[in-house]
Every structure is written in C-alpha cells, then in structure tokens.
PDB file of N, CA and C in Angstrom:
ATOM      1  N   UNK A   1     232.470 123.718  86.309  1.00  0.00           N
ATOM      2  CA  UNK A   1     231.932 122.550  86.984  1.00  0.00           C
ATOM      3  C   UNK A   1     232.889 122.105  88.081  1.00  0.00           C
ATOM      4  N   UNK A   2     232.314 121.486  89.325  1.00  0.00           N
ATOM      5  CA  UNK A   2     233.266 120.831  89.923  1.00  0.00           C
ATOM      6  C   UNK A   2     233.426 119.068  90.056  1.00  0.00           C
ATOM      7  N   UNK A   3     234.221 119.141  90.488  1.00  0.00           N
ATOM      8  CA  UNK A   3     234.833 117.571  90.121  1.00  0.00           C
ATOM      9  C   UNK A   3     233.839 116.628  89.257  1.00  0.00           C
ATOM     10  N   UNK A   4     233.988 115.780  89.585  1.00  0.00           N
ATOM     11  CA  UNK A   4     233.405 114.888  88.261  1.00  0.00           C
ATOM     12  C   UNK A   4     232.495 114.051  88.347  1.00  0.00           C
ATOM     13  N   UNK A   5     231.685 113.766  87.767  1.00  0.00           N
ATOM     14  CA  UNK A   5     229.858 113.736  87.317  1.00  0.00           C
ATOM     15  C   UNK A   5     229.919 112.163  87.741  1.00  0.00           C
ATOM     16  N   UNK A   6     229.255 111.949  88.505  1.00  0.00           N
ATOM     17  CA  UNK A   6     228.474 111.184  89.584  1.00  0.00           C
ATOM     18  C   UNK A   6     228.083 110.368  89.078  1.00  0.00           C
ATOM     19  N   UNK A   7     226.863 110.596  88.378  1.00  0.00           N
ATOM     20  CA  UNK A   7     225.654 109.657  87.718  1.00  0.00           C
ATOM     21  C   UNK A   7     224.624 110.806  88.715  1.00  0.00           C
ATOM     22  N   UNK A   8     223.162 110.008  88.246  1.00  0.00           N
ATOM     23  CA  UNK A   8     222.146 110.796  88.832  1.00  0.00           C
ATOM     24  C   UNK A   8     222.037 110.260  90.773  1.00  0.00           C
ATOM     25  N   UNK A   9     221.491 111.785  91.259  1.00  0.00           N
ATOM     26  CA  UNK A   9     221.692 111.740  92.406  1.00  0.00           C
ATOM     27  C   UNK A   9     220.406 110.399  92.962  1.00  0.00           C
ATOM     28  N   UNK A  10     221.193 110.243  94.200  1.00  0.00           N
ATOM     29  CA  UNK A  10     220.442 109.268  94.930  1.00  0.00           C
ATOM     30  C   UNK A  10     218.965 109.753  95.372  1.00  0.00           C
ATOM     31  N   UNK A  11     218.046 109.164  95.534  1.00  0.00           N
ATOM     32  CA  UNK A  11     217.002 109.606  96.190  1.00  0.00           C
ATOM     33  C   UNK A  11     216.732 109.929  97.670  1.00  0.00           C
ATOM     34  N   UNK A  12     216.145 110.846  97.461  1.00  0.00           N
ATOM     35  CA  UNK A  12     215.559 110.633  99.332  1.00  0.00           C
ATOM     36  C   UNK A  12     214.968 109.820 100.007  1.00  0.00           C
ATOM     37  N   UNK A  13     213.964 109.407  99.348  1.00  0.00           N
ATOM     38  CA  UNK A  13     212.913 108.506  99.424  1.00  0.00           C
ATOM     39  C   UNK A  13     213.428 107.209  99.330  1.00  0.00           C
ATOM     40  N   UNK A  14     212.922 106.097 100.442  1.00  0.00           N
ATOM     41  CA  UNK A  14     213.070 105.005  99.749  1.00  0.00           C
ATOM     42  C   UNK A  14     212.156 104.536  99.199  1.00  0.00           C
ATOM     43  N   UNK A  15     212.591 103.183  98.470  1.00  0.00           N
ATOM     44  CA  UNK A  15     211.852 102.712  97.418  1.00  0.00           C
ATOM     45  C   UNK A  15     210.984 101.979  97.980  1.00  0.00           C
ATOM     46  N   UNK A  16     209.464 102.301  97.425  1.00  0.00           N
ATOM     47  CA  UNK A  16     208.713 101.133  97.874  1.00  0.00           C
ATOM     48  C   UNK A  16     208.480  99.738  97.447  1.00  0.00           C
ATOM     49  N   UNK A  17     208.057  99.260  98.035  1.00  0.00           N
ATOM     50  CA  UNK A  17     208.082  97.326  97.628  1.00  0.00           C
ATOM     51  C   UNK A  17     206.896  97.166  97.250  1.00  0.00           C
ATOM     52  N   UNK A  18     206.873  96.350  96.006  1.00  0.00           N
ATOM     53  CA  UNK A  18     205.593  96.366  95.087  1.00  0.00           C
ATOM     54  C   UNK A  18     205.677  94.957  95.339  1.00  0.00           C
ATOM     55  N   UNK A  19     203.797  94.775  95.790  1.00  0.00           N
ATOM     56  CA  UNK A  19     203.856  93.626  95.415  1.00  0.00           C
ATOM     57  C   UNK A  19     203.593  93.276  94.329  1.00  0.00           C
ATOM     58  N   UNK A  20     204.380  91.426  94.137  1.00  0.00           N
ATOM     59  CA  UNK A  20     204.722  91.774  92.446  1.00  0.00           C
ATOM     60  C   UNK A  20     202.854  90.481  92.190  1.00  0.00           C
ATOM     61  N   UNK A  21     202.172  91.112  91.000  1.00  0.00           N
ATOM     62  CA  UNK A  21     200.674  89.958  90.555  1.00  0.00           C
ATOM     63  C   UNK A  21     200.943  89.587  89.372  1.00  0.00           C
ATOM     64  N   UNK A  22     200.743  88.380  89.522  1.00  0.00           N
ATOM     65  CA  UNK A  22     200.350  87.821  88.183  1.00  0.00           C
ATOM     66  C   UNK A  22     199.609  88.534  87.224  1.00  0.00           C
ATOM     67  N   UNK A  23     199.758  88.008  86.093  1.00  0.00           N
ATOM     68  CA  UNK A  23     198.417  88.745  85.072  1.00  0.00           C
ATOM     69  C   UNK A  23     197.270  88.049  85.438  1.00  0.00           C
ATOM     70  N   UNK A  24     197.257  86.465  85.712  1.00  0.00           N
ATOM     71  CA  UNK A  24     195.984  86.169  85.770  1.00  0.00           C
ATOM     72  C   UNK A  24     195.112  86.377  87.398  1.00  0.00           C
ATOM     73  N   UNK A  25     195.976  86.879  88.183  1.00  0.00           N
ATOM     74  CA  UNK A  25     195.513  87.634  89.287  1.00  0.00           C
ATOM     75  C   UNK A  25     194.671  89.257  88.978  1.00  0.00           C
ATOM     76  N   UNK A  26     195.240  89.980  88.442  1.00  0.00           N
ATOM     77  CA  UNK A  26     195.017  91.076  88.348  1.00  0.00           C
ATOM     78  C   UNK A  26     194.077  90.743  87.151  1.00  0.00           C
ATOM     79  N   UNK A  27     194.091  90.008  86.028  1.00  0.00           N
ATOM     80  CA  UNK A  27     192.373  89.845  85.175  1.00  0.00           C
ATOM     81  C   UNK A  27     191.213  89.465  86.342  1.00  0.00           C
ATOM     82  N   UNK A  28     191.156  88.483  87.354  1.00  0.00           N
ATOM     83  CA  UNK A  28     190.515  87.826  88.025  1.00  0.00           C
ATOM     84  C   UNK A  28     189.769  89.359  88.894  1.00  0.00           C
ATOM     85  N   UNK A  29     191.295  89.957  89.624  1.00  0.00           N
ATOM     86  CA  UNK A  29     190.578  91.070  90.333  1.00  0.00           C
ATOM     87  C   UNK A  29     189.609  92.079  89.262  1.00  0.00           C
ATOM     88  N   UNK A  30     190.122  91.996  87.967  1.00  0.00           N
ATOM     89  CA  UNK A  30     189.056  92.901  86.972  1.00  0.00           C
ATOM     90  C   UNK A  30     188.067  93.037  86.580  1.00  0.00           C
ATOM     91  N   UNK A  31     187.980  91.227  86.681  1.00  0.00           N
ATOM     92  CA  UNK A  31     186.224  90.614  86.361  1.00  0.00           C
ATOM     93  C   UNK A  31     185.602  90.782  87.774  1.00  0.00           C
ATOM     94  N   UNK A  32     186.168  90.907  88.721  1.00  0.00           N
ATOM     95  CA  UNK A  32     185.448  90.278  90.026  1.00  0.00           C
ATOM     96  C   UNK A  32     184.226  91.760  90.281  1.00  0.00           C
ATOM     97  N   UNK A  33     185.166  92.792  89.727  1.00  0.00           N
ATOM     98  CA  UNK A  33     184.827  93.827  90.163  1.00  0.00           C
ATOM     99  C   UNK A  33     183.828  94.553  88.827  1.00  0.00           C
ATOM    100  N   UNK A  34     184.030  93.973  87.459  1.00  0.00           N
ATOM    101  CA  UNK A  34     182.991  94.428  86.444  1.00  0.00           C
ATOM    102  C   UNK A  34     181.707  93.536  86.758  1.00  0.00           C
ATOM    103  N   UNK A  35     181.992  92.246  87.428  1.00  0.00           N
ATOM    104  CA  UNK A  35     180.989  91.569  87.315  1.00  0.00           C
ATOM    105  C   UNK A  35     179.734  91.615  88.912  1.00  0.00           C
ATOM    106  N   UNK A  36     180.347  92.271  89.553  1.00  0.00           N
ATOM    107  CA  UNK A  36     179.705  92.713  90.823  1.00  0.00           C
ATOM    108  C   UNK A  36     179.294  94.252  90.559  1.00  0.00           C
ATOM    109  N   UNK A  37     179.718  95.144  89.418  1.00  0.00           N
ATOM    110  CA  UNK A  37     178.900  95.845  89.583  1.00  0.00           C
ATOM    111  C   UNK A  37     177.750  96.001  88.112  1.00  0.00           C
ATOM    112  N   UNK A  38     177.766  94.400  87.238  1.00  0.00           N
ATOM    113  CA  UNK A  38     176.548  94.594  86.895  1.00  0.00           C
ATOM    114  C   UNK A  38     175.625  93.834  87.836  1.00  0.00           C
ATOM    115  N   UNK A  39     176.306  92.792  88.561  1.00  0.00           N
ATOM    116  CA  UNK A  39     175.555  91.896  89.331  1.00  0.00           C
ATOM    117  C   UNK A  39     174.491  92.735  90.197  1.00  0.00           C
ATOM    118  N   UNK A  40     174.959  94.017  90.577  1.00  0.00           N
ATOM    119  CA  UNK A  40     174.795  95.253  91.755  1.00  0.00           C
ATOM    120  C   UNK A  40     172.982  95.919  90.558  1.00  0.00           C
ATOM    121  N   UNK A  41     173.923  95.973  89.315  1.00  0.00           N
ATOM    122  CA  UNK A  41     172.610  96.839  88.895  1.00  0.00           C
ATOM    123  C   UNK A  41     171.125  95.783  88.597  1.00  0.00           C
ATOM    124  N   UNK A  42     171.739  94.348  87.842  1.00  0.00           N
ATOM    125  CA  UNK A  42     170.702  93.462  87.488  1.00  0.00           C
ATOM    126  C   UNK A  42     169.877  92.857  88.476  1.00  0.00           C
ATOM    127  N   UNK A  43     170.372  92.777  90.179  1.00  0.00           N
ATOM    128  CA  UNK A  43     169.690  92.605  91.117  1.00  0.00           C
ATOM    129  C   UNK A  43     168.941  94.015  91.726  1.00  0.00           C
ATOM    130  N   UNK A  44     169.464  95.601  91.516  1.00  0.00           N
ATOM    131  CA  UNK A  44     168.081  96.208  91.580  1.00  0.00           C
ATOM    132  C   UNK A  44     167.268  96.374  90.671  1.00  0.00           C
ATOM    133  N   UNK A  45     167.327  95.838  89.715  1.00  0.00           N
ATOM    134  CA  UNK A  45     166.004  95.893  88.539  1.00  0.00           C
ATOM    135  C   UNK A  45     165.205  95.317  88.795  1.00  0.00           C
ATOM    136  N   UNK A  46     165.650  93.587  89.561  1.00  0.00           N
ATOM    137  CA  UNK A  46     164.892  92.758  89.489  1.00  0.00           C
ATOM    138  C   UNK A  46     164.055  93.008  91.001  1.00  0.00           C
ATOM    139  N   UNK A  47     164.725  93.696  91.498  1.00  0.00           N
ATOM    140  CA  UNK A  47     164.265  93.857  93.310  1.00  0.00           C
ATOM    141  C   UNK A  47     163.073  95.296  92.926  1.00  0.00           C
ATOM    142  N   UNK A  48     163.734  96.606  92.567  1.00  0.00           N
ATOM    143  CA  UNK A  48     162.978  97.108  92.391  1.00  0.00           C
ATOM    144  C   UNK A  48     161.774  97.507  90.902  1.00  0.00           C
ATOM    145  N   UNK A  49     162.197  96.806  89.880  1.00  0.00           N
ATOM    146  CA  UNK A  49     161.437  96.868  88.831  1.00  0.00           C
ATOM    147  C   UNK A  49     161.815  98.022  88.021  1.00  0.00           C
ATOM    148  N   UNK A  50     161.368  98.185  86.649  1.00  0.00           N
ATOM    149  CA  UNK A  50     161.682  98.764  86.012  1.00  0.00           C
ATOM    150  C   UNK A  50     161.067  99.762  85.817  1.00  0.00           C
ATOM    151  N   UNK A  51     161.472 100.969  86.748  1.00  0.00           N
ATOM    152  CA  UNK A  51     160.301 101.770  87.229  1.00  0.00           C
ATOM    153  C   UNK A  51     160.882 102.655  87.848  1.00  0.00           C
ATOM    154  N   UNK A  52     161.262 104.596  87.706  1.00  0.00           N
ATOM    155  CA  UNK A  52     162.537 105.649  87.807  1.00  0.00           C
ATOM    156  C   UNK A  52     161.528 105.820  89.285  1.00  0.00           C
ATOM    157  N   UNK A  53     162.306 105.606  90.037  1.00  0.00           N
ATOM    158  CA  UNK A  53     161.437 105.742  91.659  1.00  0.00           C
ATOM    159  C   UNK A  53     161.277 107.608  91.930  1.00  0.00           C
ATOM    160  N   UNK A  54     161.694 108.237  90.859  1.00  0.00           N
ATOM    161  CA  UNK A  54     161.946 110.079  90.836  1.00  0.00           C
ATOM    162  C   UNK A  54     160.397 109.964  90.323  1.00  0.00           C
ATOM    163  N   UNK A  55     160.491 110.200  89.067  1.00  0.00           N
ATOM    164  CA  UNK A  55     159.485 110.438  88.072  1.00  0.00           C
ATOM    165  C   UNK A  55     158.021 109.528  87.593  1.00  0.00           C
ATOM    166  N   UNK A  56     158.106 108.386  88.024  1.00  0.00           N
ATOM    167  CA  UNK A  56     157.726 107.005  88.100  1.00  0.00           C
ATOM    168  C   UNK A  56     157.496 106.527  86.515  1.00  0.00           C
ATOM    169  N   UNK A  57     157.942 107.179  85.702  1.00  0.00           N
ATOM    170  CA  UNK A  57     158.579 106.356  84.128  1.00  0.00           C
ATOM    171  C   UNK A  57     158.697 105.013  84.616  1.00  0.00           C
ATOM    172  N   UNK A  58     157.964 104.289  83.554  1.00  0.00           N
ATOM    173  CA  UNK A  58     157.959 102.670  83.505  1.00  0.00           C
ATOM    174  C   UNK A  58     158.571 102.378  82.312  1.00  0.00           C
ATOM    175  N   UNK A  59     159.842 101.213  82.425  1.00  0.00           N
ATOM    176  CA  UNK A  59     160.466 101.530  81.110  1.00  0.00           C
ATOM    177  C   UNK A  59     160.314  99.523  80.792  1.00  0.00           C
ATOM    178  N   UNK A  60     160.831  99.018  79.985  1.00  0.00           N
ATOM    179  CA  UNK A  60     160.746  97.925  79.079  1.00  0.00           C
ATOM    180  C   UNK A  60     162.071  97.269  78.654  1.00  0.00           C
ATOM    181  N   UNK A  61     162.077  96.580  78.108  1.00  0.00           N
ATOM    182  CA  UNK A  61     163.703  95.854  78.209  1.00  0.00           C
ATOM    183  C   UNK A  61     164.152  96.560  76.887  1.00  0.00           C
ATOM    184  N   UNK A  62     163.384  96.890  75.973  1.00  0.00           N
ATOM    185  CA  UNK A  62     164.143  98.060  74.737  1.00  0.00           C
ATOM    186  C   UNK A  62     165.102  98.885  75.303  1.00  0.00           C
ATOM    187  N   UNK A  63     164.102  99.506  76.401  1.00  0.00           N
ATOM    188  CA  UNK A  63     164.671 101.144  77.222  1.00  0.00           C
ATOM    189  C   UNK A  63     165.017 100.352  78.570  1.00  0.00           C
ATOM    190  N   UNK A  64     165.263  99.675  79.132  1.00  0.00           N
ATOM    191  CA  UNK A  64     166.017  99.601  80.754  1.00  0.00           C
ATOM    192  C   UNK A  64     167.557 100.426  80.668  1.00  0.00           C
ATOM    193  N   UNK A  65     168.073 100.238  79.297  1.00  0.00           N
ATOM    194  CA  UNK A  65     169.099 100.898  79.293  1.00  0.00           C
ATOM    195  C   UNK A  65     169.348 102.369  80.184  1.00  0.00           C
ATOM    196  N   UNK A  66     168.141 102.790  80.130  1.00  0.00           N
ATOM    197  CA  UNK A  66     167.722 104.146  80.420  1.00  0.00           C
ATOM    198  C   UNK A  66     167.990 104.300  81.803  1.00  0.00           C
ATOM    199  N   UNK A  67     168.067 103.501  82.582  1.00  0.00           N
ATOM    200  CA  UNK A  67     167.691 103.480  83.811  1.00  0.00           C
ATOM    201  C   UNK A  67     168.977 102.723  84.553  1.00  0.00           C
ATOM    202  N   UNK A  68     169.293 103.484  85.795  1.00  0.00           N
ATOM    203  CA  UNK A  68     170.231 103.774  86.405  1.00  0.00           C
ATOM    204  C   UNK A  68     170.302 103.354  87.850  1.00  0.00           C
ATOM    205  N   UNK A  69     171.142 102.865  88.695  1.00  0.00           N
ATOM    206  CA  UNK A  69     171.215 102.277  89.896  1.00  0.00           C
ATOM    207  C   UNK A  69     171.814 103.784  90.693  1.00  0.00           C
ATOM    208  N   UNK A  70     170.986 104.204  91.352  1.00  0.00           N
ATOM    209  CA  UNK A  70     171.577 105.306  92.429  1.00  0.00           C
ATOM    210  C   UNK A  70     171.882 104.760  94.212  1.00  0.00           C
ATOM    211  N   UNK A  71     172.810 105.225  94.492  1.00  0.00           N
ATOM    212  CA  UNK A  71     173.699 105.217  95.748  1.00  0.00           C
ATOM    213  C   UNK A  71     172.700 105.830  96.622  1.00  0.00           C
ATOM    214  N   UNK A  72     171.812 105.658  97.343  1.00  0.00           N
ATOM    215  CA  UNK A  72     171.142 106.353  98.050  1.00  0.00           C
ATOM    216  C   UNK A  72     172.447 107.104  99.428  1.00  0.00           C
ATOM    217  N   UNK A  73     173.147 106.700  99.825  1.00  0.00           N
ATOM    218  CA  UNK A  73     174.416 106.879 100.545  1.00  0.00           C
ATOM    219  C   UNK A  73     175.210 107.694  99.913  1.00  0.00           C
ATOM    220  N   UNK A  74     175.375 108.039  98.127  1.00  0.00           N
ATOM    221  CA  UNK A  74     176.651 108.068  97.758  1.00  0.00           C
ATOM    222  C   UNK A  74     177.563 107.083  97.789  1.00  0.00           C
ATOM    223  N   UNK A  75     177.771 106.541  98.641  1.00  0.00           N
ATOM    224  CA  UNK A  75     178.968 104.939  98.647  1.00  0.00           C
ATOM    225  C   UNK A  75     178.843 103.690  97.800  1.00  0.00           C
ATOM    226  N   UNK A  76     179.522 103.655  96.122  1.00  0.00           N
ATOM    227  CA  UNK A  76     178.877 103.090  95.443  1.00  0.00           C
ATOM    228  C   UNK A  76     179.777 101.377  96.082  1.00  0.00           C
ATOM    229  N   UNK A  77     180.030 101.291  97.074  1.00  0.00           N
ATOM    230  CA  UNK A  77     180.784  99.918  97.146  1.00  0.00           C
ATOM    231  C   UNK A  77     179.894  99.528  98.075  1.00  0.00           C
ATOM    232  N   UNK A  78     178.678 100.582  98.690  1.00  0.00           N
ATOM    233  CA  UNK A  78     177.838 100.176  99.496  1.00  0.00           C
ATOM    234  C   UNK A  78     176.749  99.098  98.901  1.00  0.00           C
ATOM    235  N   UNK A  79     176.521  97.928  98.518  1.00  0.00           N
ATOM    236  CA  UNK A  79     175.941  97.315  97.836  1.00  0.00           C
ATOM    237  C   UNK A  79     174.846  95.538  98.658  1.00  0.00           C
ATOM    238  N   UNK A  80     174.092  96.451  99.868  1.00  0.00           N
ATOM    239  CA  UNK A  80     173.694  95.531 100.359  1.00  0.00           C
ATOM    240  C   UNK A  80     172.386  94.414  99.630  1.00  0.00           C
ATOM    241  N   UNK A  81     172.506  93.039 100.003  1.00  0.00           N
ATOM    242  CA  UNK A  81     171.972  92.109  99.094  1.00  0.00           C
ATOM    243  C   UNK A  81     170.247  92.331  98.878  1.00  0.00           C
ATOM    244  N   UNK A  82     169.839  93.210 100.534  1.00  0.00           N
ATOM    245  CA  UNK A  82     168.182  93.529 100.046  1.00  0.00           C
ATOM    246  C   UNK A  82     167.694  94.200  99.716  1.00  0.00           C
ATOM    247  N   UNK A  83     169.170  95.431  98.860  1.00  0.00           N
ATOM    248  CA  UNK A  83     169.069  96.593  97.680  1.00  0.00           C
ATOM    249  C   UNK A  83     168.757  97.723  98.579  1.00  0.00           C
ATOM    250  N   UNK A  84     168.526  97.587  99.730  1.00  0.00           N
ATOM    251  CA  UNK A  84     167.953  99.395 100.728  1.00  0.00           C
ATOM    252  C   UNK A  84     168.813 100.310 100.479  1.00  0.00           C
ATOM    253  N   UNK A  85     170.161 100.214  99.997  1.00  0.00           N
ATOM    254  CA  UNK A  85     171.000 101.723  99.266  1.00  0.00           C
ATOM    255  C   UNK A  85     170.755 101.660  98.326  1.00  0.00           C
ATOM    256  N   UNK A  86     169.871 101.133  97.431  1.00  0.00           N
ATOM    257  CA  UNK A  86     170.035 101.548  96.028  1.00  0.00           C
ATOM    258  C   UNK A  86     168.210 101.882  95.344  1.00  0.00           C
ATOM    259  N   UNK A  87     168.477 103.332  94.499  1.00  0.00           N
ATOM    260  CA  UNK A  87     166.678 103.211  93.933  1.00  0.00           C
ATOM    261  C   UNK A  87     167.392 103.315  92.200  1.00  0.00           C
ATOM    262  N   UNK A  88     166.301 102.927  91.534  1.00  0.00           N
ATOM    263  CA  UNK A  88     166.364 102.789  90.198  1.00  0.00           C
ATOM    264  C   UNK A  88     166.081 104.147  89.360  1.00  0.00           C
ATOM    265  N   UNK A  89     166.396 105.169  89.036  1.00  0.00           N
ATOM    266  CA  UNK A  89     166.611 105.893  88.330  1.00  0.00           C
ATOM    267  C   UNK A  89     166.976 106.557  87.120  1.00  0.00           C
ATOM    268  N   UNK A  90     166.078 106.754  86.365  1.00  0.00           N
ATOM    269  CA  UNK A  90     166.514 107.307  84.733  1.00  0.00           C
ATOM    270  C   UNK A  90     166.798 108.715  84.468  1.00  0.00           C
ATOM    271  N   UNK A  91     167.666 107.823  83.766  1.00  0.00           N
ATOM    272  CA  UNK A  91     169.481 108.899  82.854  1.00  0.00           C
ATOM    273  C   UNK A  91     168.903 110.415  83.791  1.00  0.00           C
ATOM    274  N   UNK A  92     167.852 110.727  83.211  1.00  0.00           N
ATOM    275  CA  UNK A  92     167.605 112.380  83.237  1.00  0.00           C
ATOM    276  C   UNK A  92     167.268 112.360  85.416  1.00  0.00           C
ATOM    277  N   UNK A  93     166.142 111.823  85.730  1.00  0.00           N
ATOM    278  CA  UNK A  93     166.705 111.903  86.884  1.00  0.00           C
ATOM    279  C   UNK A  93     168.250 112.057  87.865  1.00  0.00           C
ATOM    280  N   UNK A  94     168.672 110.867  87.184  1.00  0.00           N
ATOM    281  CA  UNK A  94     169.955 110.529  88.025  1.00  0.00           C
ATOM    282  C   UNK A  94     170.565 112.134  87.837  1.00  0.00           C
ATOM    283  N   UNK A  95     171.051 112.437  86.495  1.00  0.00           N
ATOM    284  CA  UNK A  95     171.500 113.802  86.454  1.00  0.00           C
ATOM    285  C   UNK A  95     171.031 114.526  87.424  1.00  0.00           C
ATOM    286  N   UNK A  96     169.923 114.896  87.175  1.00  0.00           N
ATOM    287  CA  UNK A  96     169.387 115.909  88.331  1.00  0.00           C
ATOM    288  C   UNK A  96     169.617 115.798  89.779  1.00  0.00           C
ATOM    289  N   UNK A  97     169.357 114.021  90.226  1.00  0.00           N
ATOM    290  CA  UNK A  97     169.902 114.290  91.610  1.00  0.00           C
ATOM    291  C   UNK A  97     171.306 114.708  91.848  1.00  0.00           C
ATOM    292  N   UNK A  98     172.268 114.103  90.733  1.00  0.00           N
ATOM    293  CA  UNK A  98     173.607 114.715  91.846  1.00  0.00           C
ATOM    294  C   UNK A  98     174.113 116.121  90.819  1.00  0.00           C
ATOM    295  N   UNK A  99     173.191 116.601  90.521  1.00  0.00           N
ATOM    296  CA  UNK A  99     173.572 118.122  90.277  1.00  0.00           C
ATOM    297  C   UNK A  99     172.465 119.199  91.173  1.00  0.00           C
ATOM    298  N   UNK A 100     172.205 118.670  91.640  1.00  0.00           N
ATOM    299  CA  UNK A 100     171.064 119.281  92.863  1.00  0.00           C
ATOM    300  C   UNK A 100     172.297 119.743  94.022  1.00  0.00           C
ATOM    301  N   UNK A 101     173.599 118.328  93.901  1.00  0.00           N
ATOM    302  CA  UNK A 101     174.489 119.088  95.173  1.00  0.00           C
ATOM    303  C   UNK A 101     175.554 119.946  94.903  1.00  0.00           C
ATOM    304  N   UNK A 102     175.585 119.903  93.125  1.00  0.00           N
ATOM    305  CA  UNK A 102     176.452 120.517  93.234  1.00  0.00           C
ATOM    306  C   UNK A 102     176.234 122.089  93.055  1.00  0.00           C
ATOM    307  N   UNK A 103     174.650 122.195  92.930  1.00  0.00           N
ATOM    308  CA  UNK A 103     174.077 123.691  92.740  1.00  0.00           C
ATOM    309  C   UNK A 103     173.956 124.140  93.879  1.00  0.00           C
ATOM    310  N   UNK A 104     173.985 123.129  95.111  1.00  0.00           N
ATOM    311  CA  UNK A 104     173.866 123.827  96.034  1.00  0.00           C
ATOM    312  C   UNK A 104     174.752 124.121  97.260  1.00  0.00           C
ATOM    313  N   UNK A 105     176.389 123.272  96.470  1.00  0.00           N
ATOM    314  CA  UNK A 105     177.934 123.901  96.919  1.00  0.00           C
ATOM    315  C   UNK A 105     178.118 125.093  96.342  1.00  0.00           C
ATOM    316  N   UNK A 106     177.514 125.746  95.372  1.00  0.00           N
ATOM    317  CA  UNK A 106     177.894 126.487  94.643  1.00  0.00           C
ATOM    318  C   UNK A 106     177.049 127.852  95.358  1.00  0.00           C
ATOM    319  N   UNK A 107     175.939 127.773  96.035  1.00  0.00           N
ATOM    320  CA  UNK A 107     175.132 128.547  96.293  1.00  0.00           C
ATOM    321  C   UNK A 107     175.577 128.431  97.849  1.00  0.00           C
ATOM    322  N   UNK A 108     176.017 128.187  98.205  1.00  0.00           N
ATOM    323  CA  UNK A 108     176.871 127.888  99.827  1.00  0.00           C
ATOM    324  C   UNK A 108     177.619 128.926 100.199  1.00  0.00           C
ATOM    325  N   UNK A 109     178.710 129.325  98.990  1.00  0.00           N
ATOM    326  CA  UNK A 109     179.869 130.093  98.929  1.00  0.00           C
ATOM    327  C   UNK A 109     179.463 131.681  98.737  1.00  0.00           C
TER     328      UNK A 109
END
C-alpha cells in the first residue's frame, strides 16, 4: 500500500440541493394528485355514461368498476374539463387498445 488511508475519496460530482418539504406538504401534494385522478375518472362517467364507447357494453353501478377512463392522446395528465381526451372503456377493451400498439411495434421490426 502506499502512504496512508485517506477516508473515502471525494466525489466528482457536486452535491445537489434538495429542496427540503414538509410532511404535510408532500401528503397535500399526494392527495391533490389521488384525488384529481378519481375526480378525472368520476367526471367521465358522468359526462360520458356508463357505456364501453369500443363494444357499447352498458354497465351499472355493481359493474362500473369494469370500466375504464382511456387517454385518447395517451397523455394521462391531459385531463380537459369537457372530457374530449377521454372515452370510457371496459377492462377487456382498454387491454386491447393499448396492445394493438404494441403488436404493431413488434410487427414494425
């Protein structure tokens, strides 16, 4: 060995500056964002009805569970108030639409 042990080496990098949040900041940002995206799904139910705009399955408040808010964009933060990015879609639809792209990245190559 040569001469004598340092401690651990310095970094390259400097350190970044965190900003420092509260807890009750960062709960607030948690709800803001669970509660806007049921707010997102319970306003297209009520806009578009309970009704898979694919298949036209009419479902009931037993089964709404079933049924799914799709991104017509893809951009799920896209969430305008008179619902035009979003159609209502069940479980088995929704699957199908976004595996439609990925069958057809796959068939690309």
């Amino acid at each position: 060995m040569s001469g004598p042990y340092r401690g651990r080496p310095k970094s390259r990098w400097p350190k970044k500056s965190r900003e420092q949040k509260s807890v009750e900041d960062v709960i607030k940002e948690l709800r803001q964002d669970t509660s806007s995206t049921v707010d997102y799904r319970e306003r297209s139910l009520k806009i578009h009805g309970l009704i898979c705009s694919k298949c036209g399955r009419e479902f009931d408040e037993k089964t709404r569970h079933l049924l799914t808010v799709h991104h017509k964009d893809g951009n799920r933060q896209n969430n305008p108030p008179d619902g035009s990015n979003w159609e209502n879609l069940c479980v088995y639809c929704h699957d199908d639409e976004h595996s439609r792209g990925r069958l057809g990245d796959y068939l690309k190559r």
